[in-house]
Structure formats: C-alpha cells, structure tokens
C-alpha atoms as a PDB file:
ATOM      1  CA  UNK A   1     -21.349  -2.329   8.804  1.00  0.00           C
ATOM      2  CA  UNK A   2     -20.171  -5.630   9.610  1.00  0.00           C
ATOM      3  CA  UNK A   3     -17.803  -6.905  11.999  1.00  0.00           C
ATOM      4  CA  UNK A   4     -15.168  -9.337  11.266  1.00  0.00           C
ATOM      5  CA  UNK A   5     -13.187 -11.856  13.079  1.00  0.00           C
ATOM      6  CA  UNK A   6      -9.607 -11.670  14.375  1.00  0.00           C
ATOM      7  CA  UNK A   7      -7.104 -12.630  16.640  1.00  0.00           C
ATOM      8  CA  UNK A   8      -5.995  -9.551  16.704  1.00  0.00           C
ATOM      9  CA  UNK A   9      -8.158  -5.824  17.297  1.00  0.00           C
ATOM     10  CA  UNK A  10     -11.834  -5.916  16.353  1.00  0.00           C
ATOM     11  CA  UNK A  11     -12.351  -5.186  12.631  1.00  0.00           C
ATOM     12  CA  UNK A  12     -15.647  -3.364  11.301  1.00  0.00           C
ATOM     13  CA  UNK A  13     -16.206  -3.140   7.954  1.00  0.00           C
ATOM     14  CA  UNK A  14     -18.264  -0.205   5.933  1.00  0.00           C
ATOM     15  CA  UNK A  15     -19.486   0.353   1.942  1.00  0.00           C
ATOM     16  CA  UNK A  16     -18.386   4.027   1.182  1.00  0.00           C
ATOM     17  CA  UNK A  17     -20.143   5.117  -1.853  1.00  0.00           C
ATOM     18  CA  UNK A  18     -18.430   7.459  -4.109  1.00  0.00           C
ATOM     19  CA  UNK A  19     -17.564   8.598  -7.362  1.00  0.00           C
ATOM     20  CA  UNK A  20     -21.424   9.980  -7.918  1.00  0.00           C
ATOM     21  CA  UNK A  21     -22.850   6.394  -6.655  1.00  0.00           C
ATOM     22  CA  UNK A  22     -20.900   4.712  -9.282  1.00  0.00           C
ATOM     23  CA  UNK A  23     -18.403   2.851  -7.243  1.00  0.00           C
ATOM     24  CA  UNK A  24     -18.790   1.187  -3.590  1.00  0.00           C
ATOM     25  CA  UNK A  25     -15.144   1.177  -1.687  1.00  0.00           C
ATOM     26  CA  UNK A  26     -14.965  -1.376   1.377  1.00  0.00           C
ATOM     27  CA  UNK A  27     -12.756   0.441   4.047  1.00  0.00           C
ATOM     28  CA  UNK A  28     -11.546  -2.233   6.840  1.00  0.00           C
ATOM     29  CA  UNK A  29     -11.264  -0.135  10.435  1.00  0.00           C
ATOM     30  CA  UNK A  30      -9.939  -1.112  13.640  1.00  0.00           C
ATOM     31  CA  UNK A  31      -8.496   0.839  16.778  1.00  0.00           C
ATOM     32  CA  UNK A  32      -9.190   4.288  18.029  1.00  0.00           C
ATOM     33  CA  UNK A  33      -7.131   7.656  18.244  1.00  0.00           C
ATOM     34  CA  UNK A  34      -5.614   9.685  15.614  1.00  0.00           C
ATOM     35  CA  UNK A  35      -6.807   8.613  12.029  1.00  0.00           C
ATOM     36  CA  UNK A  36      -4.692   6.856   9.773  1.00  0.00           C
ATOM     37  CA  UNK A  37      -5.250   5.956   6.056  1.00  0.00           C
ATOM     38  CA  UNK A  38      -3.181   2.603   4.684  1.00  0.00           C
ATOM     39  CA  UNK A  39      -3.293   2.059   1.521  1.00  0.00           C
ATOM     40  CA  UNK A  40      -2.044  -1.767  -0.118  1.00  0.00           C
ATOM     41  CA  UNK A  41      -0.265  -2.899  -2.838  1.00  0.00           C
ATOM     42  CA  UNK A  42      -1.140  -4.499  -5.773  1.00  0.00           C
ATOM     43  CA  UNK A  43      -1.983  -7.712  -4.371  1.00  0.00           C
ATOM     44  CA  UNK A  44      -4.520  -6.254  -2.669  1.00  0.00           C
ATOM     45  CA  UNK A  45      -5.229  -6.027   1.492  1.00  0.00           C
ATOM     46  CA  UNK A  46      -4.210  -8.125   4.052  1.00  0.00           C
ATOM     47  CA  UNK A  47      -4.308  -7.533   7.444  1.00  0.00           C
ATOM     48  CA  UNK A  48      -1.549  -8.121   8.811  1.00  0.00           C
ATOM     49  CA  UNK A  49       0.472  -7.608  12.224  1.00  0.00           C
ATOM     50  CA  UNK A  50       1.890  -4.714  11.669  1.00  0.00           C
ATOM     51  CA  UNK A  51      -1.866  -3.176  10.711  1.00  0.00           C
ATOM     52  CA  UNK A  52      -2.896  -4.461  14.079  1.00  0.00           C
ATOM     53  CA  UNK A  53       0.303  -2.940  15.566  1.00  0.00           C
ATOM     54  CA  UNK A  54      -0.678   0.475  14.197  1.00  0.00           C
ATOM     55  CA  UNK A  55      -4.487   0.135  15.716  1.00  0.00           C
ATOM     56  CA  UNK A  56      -3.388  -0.150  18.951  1.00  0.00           C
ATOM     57  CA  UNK A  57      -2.426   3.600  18.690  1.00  0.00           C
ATOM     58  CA  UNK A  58      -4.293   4.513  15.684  1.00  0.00           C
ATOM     59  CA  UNK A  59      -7.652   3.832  13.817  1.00  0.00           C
ATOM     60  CA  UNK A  60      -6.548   2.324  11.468  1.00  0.00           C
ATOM     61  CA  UNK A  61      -8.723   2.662   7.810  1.00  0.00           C
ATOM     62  CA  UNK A  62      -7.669   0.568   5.106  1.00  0.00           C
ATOM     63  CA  UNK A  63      -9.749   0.713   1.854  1.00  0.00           C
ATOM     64  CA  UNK A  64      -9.912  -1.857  -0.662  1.00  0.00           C
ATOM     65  CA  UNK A  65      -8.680  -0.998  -4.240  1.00  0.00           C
ATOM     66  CA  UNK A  66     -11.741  -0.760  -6.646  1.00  0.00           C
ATOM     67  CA  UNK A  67     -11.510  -5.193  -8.595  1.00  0.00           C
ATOM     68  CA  UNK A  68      -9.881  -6.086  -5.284  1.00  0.00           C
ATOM     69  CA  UNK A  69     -12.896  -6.702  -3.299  1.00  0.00           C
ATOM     70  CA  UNK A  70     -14.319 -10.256  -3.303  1.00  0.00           C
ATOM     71  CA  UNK A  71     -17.884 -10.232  -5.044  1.00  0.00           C
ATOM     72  CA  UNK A  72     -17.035  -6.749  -6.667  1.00  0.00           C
ATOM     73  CA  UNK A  73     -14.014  -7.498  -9.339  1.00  0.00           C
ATOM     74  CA  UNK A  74     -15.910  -5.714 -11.869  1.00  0.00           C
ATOM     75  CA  UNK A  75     -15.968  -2.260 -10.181  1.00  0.00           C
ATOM     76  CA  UNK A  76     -12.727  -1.545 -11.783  1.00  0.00           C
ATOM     77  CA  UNK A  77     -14.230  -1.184 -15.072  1.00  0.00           C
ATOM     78  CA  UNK A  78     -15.971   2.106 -13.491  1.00  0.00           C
ATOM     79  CA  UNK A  79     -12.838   3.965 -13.257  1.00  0.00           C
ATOM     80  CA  UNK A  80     -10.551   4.690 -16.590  1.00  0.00           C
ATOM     81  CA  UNK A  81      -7.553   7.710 -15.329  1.00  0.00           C
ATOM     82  CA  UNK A  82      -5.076   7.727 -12.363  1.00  0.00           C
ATOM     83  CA  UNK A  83      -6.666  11.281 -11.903  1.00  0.00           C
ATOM     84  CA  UNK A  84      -9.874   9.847 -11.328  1.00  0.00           C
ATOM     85  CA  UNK A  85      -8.085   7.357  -8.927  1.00  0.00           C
ATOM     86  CA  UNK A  86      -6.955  10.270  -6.787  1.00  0.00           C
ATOM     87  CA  UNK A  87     -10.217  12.158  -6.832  1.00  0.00           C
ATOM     88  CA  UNK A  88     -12.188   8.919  -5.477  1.00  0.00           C
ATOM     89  CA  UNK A  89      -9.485   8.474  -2.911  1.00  0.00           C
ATOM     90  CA  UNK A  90     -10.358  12.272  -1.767  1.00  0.00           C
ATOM     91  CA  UNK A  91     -13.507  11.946  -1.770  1.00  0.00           C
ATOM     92  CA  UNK A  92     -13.431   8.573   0.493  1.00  0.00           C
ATOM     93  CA  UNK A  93     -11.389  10.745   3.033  1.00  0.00           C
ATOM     94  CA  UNK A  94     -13.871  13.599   3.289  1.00  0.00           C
ATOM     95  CA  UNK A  95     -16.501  10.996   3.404  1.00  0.00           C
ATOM     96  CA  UNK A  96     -14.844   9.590   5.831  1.00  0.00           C
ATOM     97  CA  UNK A  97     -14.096  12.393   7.990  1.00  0.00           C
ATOM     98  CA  UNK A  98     -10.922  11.841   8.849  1.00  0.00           C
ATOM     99  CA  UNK A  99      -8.904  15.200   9.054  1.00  0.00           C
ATOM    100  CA  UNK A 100      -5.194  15.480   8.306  1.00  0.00           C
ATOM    101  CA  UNK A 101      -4.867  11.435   9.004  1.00  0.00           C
ATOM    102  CA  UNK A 102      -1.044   9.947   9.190  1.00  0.00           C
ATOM    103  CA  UNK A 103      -0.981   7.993   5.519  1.00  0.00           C
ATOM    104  CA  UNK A 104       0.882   4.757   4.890  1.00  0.00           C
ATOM    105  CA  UNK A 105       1.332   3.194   1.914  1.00  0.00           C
ATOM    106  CA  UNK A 106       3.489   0.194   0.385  1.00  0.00           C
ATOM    107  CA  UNK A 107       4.339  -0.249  -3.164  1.00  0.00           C
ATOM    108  CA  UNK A 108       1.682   0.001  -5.422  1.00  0.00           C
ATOM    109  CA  UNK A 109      -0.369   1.969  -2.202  1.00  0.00           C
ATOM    110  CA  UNK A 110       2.849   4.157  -1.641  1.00  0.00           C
ATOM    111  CA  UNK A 111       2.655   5.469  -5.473  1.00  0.00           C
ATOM    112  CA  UNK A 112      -0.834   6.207  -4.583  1.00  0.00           C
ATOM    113  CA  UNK A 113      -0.361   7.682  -1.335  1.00  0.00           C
ATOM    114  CA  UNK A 114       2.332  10.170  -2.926  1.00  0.00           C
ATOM    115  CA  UNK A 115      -0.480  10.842  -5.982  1.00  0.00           C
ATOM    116  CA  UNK A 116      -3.258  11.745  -3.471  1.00  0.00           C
ATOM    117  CA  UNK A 117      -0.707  14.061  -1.252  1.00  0.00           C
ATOM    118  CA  UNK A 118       0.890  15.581  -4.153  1.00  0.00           C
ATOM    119  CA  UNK A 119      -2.357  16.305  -5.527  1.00  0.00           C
ATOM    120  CA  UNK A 120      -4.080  17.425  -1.961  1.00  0.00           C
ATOM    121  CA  UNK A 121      -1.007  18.843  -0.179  1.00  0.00           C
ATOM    122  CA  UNK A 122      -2.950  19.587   2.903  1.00  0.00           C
ATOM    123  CA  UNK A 123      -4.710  16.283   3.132  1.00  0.00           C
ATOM    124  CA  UNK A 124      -2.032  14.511   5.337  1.00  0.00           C
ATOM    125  CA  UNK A 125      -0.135  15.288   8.412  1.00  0.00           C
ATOM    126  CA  UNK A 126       2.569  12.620   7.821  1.00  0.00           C
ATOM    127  CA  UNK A 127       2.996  10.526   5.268  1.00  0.00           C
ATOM    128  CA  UNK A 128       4.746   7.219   5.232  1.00  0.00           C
ATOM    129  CA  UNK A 129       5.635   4.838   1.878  1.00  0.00           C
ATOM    130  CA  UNK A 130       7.279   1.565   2.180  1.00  0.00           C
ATOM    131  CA  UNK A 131       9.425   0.474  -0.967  1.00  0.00           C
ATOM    132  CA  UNK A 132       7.128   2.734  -3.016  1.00  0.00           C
ATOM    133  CA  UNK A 133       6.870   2.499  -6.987  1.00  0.00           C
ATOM    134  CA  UNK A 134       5.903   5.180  -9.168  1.00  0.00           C
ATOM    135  CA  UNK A 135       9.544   6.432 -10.460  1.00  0.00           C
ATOM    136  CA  UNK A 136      11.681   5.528 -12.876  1.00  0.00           C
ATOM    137  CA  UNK A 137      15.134   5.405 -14.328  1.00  0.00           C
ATOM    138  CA  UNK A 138      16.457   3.211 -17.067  1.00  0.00           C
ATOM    139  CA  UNK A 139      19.481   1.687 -15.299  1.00  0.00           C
ATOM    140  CA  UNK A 140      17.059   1.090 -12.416  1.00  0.00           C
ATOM    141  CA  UNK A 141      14.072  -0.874 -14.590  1.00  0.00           C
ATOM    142  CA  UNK A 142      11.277  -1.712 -11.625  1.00  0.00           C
ATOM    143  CA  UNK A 143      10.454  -5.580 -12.025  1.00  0.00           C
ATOM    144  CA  UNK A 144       7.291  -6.466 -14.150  1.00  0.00           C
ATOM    145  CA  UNK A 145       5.752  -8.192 -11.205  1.00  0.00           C
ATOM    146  CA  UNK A 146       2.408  -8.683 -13.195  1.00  0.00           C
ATOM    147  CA  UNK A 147       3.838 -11.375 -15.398  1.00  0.00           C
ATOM    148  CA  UNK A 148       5.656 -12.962 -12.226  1.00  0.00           C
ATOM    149  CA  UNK A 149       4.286 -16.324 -12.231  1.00  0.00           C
ATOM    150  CA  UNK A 150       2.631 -16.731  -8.953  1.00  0.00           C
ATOM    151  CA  UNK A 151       5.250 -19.720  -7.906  1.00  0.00           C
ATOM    152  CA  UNK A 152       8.002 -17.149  -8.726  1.00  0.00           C
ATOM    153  CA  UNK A 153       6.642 -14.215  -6.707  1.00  0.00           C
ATOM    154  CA  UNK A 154       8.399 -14.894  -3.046  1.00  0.00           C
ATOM    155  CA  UNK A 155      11.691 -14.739  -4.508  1.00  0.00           C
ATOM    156  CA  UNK A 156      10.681 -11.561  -5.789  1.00  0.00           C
ATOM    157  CA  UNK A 157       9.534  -9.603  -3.340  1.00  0.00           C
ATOM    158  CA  UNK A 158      11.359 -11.102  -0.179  1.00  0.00           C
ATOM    159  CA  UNK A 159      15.145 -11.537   0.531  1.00  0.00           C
ATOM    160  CA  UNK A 160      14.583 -14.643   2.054  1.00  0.00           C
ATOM    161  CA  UNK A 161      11.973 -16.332   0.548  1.00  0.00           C
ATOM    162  CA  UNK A 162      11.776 -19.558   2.117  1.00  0.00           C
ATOM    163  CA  UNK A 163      11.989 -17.252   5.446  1.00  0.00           C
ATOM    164  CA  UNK A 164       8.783 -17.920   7.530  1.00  0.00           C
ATOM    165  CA  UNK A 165       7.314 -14.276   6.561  1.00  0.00           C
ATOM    166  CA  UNK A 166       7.532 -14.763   2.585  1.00  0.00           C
ATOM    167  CA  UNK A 167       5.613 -18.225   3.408  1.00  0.00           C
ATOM    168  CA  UNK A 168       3.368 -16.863   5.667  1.00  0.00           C
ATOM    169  CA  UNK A 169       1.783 -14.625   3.719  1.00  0.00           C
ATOM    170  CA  UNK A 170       1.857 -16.234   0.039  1.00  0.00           C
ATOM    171  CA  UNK A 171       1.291 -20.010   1.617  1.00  0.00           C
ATOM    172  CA  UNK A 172      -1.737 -21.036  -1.100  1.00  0.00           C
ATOM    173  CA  UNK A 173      -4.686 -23.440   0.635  1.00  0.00           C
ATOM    174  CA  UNK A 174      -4.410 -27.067   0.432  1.00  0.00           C
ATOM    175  CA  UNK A 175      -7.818 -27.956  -0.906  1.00  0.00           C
ATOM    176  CA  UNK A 176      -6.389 -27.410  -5.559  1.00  0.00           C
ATOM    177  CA  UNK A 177     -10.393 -25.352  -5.777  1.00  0.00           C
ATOM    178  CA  UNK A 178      -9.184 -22.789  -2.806  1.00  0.00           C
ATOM    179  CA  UNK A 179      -5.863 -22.555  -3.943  1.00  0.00           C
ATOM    180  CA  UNK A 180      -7.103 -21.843  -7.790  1.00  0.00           C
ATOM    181  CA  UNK A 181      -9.258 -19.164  -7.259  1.00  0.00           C
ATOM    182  CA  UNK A 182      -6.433 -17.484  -4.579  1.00  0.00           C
ATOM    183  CA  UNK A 183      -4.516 -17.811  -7.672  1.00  0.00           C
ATOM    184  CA  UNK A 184      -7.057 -16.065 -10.108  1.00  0.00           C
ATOM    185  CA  UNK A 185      -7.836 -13.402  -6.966  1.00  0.00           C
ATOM    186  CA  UNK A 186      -4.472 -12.439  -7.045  1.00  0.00           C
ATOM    187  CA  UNK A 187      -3.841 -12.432 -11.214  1.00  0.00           C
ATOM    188  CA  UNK A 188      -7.207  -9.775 -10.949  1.00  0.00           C
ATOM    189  CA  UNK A 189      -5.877  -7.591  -8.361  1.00  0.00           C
ATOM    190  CA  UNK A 190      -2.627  -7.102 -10.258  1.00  0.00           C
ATOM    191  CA  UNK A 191      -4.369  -6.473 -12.918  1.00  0.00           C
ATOM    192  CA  UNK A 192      -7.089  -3.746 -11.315  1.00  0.00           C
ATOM    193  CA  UNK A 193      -3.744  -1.909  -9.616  1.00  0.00           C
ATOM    194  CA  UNK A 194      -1.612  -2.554 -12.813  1.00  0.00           C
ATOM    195  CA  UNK A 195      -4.061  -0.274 -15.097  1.00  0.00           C
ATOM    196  CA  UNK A 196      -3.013   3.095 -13.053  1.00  0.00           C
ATOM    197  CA  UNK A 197       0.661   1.737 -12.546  1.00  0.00           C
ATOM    198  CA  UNK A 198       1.962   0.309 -15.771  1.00  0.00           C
ATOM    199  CA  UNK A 199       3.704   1.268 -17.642  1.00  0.00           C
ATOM    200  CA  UNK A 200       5.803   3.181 -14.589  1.00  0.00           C
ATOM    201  CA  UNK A 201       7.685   5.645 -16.907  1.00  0.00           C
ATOM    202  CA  UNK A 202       4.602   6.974 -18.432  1.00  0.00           C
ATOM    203  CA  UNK A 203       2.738   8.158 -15.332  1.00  0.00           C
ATOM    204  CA  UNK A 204       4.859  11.269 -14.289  1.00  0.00           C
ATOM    205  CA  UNK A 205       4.595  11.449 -10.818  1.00  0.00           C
ATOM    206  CA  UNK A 206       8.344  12.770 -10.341  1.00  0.00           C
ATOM    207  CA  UNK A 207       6.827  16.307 -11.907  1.00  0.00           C
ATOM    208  CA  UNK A 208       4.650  15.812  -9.201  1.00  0.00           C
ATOM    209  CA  UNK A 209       6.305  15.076  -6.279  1.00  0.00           C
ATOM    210  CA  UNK A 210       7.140  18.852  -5.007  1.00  0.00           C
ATOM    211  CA  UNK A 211       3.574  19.451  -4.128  1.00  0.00           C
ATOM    212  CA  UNK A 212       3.800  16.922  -1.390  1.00  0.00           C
ATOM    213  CA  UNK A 213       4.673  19.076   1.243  1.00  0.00           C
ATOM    214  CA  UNK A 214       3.928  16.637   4.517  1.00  0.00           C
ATOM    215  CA  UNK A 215       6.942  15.601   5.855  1.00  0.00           C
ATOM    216  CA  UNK A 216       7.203  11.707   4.457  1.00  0.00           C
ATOM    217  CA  UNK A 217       9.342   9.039   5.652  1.00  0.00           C
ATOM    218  CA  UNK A 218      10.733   6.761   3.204  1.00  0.00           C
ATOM    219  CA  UNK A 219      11.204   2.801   4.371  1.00  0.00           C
ATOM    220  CA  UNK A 220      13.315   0.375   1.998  1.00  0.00           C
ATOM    221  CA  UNK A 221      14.664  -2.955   2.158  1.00  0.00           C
ATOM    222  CA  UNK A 222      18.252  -2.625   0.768  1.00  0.00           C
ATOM    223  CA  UNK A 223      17.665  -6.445  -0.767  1.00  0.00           C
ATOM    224  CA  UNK A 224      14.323  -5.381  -3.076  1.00  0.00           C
ATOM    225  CA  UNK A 225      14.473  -6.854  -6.278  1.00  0.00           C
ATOM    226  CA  UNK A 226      11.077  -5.387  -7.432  1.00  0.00           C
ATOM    227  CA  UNK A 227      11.864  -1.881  -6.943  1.00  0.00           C
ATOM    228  CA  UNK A 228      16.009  -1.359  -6.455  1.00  0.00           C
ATOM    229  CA  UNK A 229      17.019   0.525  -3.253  1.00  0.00           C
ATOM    230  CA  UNK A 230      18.764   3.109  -5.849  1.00  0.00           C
ATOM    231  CA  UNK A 231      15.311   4.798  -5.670  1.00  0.00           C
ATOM    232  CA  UNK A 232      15.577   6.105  -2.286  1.00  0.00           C
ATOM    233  CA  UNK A 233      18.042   8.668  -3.650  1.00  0.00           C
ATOM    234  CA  UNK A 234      15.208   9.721  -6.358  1.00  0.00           C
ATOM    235  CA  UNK A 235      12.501  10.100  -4.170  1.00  0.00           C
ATOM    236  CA  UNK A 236      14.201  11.563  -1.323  1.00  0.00           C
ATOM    237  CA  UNK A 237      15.665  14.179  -3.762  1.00  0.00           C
ATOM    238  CA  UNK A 238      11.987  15.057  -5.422  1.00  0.00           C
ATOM    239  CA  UNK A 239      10.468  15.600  -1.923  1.00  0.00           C
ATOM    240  CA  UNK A 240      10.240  18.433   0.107  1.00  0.00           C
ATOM    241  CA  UNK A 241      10.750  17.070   3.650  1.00  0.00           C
ATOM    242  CA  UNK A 242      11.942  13.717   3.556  1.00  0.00           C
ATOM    243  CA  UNK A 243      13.693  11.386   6.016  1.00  0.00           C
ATOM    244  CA  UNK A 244      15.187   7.059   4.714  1.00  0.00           C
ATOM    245  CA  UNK A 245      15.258   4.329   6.641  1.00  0.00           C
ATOM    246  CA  UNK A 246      17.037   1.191   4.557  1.00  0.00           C
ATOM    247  CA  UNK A 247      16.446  -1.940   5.948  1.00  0.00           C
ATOM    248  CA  UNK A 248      19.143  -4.272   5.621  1.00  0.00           C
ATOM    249  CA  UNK A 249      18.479  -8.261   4.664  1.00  0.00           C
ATOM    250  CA  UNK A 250      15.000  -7.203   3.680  1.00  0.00           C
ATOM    251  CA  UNK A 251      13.147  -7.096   0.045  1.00  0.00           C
ATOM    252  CA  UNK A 252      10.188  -5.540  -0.940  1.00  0.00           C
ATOM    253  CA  UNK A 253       7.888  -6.024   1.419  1.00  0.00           C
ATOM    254  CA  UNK A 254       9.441  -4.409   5.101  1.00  0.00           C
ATOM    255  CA  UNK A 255       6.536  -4.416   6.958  1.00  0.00           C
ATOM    256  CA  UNK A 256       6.343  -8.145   6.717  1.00  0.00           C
ATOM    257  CA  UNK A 257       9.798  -9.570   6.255  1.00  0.00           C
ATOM    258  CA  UNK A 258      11.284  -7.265   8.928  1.00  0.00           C
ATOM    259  CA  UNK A 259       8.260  -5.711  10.915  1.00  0.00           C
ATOM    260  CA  UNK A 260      10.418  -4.760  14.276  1.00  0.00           C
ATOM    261  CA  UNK A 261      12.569  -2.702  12.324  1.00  0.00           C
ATOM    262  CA  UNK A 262       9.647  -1.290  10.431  1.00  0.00           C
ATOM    263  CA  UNK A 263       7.788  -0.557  13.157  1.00  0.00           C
ATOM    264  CA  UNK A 264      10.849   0.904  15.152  1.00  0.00           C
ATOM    265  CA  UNK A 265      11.022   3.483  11.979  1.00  0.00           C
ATOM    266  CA  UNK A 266       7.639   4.474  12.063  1.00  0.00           C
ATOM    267  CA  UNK A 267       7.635   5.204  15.917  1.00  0.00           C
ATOM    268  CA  UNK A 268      10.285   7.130  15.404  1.00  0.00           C
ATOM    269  CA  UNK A 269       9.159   8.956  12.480  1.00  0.00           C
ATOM    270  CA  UNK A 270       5.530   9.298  14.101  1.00  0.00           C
ATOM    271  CA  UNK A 271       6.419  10.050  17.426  1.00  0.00           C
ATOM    272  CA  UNK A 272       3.957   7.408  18.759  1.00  0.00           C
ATOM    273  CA  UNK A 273       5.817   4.037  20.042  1.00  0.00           C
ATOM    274  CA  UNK A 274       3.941   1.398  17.740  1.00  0.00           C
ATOM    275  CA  UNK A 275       6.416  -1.182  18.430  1.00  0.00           C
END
C-alpha cells in the first residue's frame, strides 16, 4: 500500500489481484464510514473535489479501469467481454469487503455501475450515475467522444467550456513532452473503456436494467452534448426505483462543472449532508 499526496484527505493506494491472478486493479481509498464504490469515466480517474467531498462522510474506493493505470496500459488486453468486466468488478468488491457500499458512477463508470447492479442486484444499497451512457435511441445518437480530438473535447463535455472547471481539469502541462504523453494517456484510456462501450446500441443493457433493484438516483446536466438529457426519460422508465435531478447550465460532466448542485443532490438522495 502506498500513500499518496493531497491537499485534500489522505489517499492510500492498494494492488487488488483478481480475475485468477491475471489482472492487478489499483483501488485509490480515502475517508472512513460507510463504503462507497466510484467508478470513472472513460478518461480514466481523477480525484477530484467532489471525491474528497464524499470521503469526508464516506470511504471512498475508486478503482482504476484495467489500460488506465500508469505503468499497466497493457492489462486491458487480459480482459475480452463486458461480462467478464462485471465479474472482475464483483470480485474486487468481495475482495474488498465492502458490503452493500453506496455506488457512484459517471458516464462511462455509470454504464458500468448499472451493469454490475443489474447483474448483482443485492450488491448495492444505493446507487448513483451521473450523465450515464449505456442506452440508446436513434433520434438521440450519444456523441463518438473517442474520435473527439483532444482540443475539441471541453466543448464537448462542458456547457461552458472556457468556464474555470472545463479548464481545470483538461488544462494540458506546459513542458510539449508532459503534455504529449497526457495526450497519448488519455487516447489509451478511451480506448481501454471504449472496447466494453462502443458501439452503445449493441451492448443491451436496457434488457437489463429491471434487475437493478437499489433505489438509483439519476444526475444530468440539461446542456450535455455527449449524452442528450432526453435519456433521463429512458433510464428512469427502465428502472425500478428511480429518482432525476437535471442540472441546468451544466454538460456532461456535473460533478465538476456544477459540484454544489451535485453534491446538494446526492445529500439529498443519500441522506448524508456531503455538501
């Protein structure tokens, strides 16, 4: 275990290995309390406020996608199905220990937080997806964000994004070498999470969906461009127990471009006041 640095609450760091010894997932942890699983979208993880937010009340676990760790891009090659994808995830919460955590997940991590509870309906107590993909209709097409030039994506996933959040968190390193292999980080974690997501019409999660019996609380920004706010209504009527919170002058990314009113949903939702 290792412990990292941060202005924020102390973050450990442990190697969980799964899948029969064949993979090696880094889980980031920080806080203490009730467990909770976050799982990140296809960019891969970032800690960011509103994870340190959440460890003040939670402990917070936050794996690392398999080709989204730095010094392990090649694990990705282990895994070939979505199935498998769900099993490992499974497996890394029994290993774990955590029992019936709270599980968050945005985007690409929301698809695969709806997955792993649809396929393990007693896994989570609450579950909680921000701007989720994973559905599909045709006059609703979700944007192809892995062949978004990286200069393009802000405007794509923020409503404002010369704002100070979109640059915040996609600002590339002055020194050209840094900034380059950001660059070629961020083209291999779209393409490690874009194996089990694209294409989006083919994956058939809707058929899937009423086995998620937790209740869930759905987060959108009414401004997304990646994935249209029209999907609330889909995934709201596929689930069981599901409350929406739309965010207005927000894109894709709520938990970053609008994190008070993200945060003010979740307390709500969880019960817990993480704002």
């Amino acid at each position: 275990m290792t412990t990292l640095e941060t202005t924020g609450p102390a973050i450990t760091e442990e190697a969980i290995p799964v899948w029969n010894g064949k993979l090696t997932i880094r889980v980031k942890i920080a806080g203490a309390g009730t467990p909770l699983l976050y799982l990140h979208p296809a960019a891969g993880l970032a800690w960011d406020p509103f994870l340190s937010r959440l460890a003040e009340h939670y402990t917070v676990y936050a794996p690392e996608f398999p080709g989204t760790s730095a010094g392990d891009p090649y694990a990705i090659h282990s895994v070939d199905h979505l199935s498998d994808i769900v099993l490992i995830y499974e497996e890394l919460v029994r290993t774990l220990g955590l029992a019936n955590p709270v599980v968050i997940g945005q985007s690409f991590g929301g698809m695969l937080a709806a997955e792993l509870t649809s396929a393990f309906p007693e896994l989570a107590a609450k579950v909680v997806l921000l701007d989720p993909i994973g559905l599909w209709r045709d006059d609703l097409p979700i944007a192809n964000w892995i062949a978004t030039p990286p200069d393009q994506l802000p405007a794509l996933l923020f409503h404002d994004p010369a704002g100070p959040a979109a640059q915040s968190m996609l600002a590339m390193p002055d020194d050209p070498d840094i900034a380059a292999a950001a660059t070629a980080a961020l083209v291999w974690a779209f393409g490690s999470t874009g194996k089990f997501a694209w294409p989006i019409p083919d994956r058939g999660l809707r058929a899937r969906l009423h086995r998620l019996t937790a209740p869930v609380l759905l987060v959108w920004g009414r401004e997304d461009r990646l994935a249209p706010v029209g999907y609330v209504d889909e995934w709201r009527d596929a689930l069981t127990d599901c409350r929406a919170v739309v965010i207005n002058d927000c894109g894709h990314i709520p938990q970053v471009e609008k994190l008070q009113e993200t945060l003010a949903a979740v307390s709500d939702f969880l019960g817990k006041d993480c704002s």
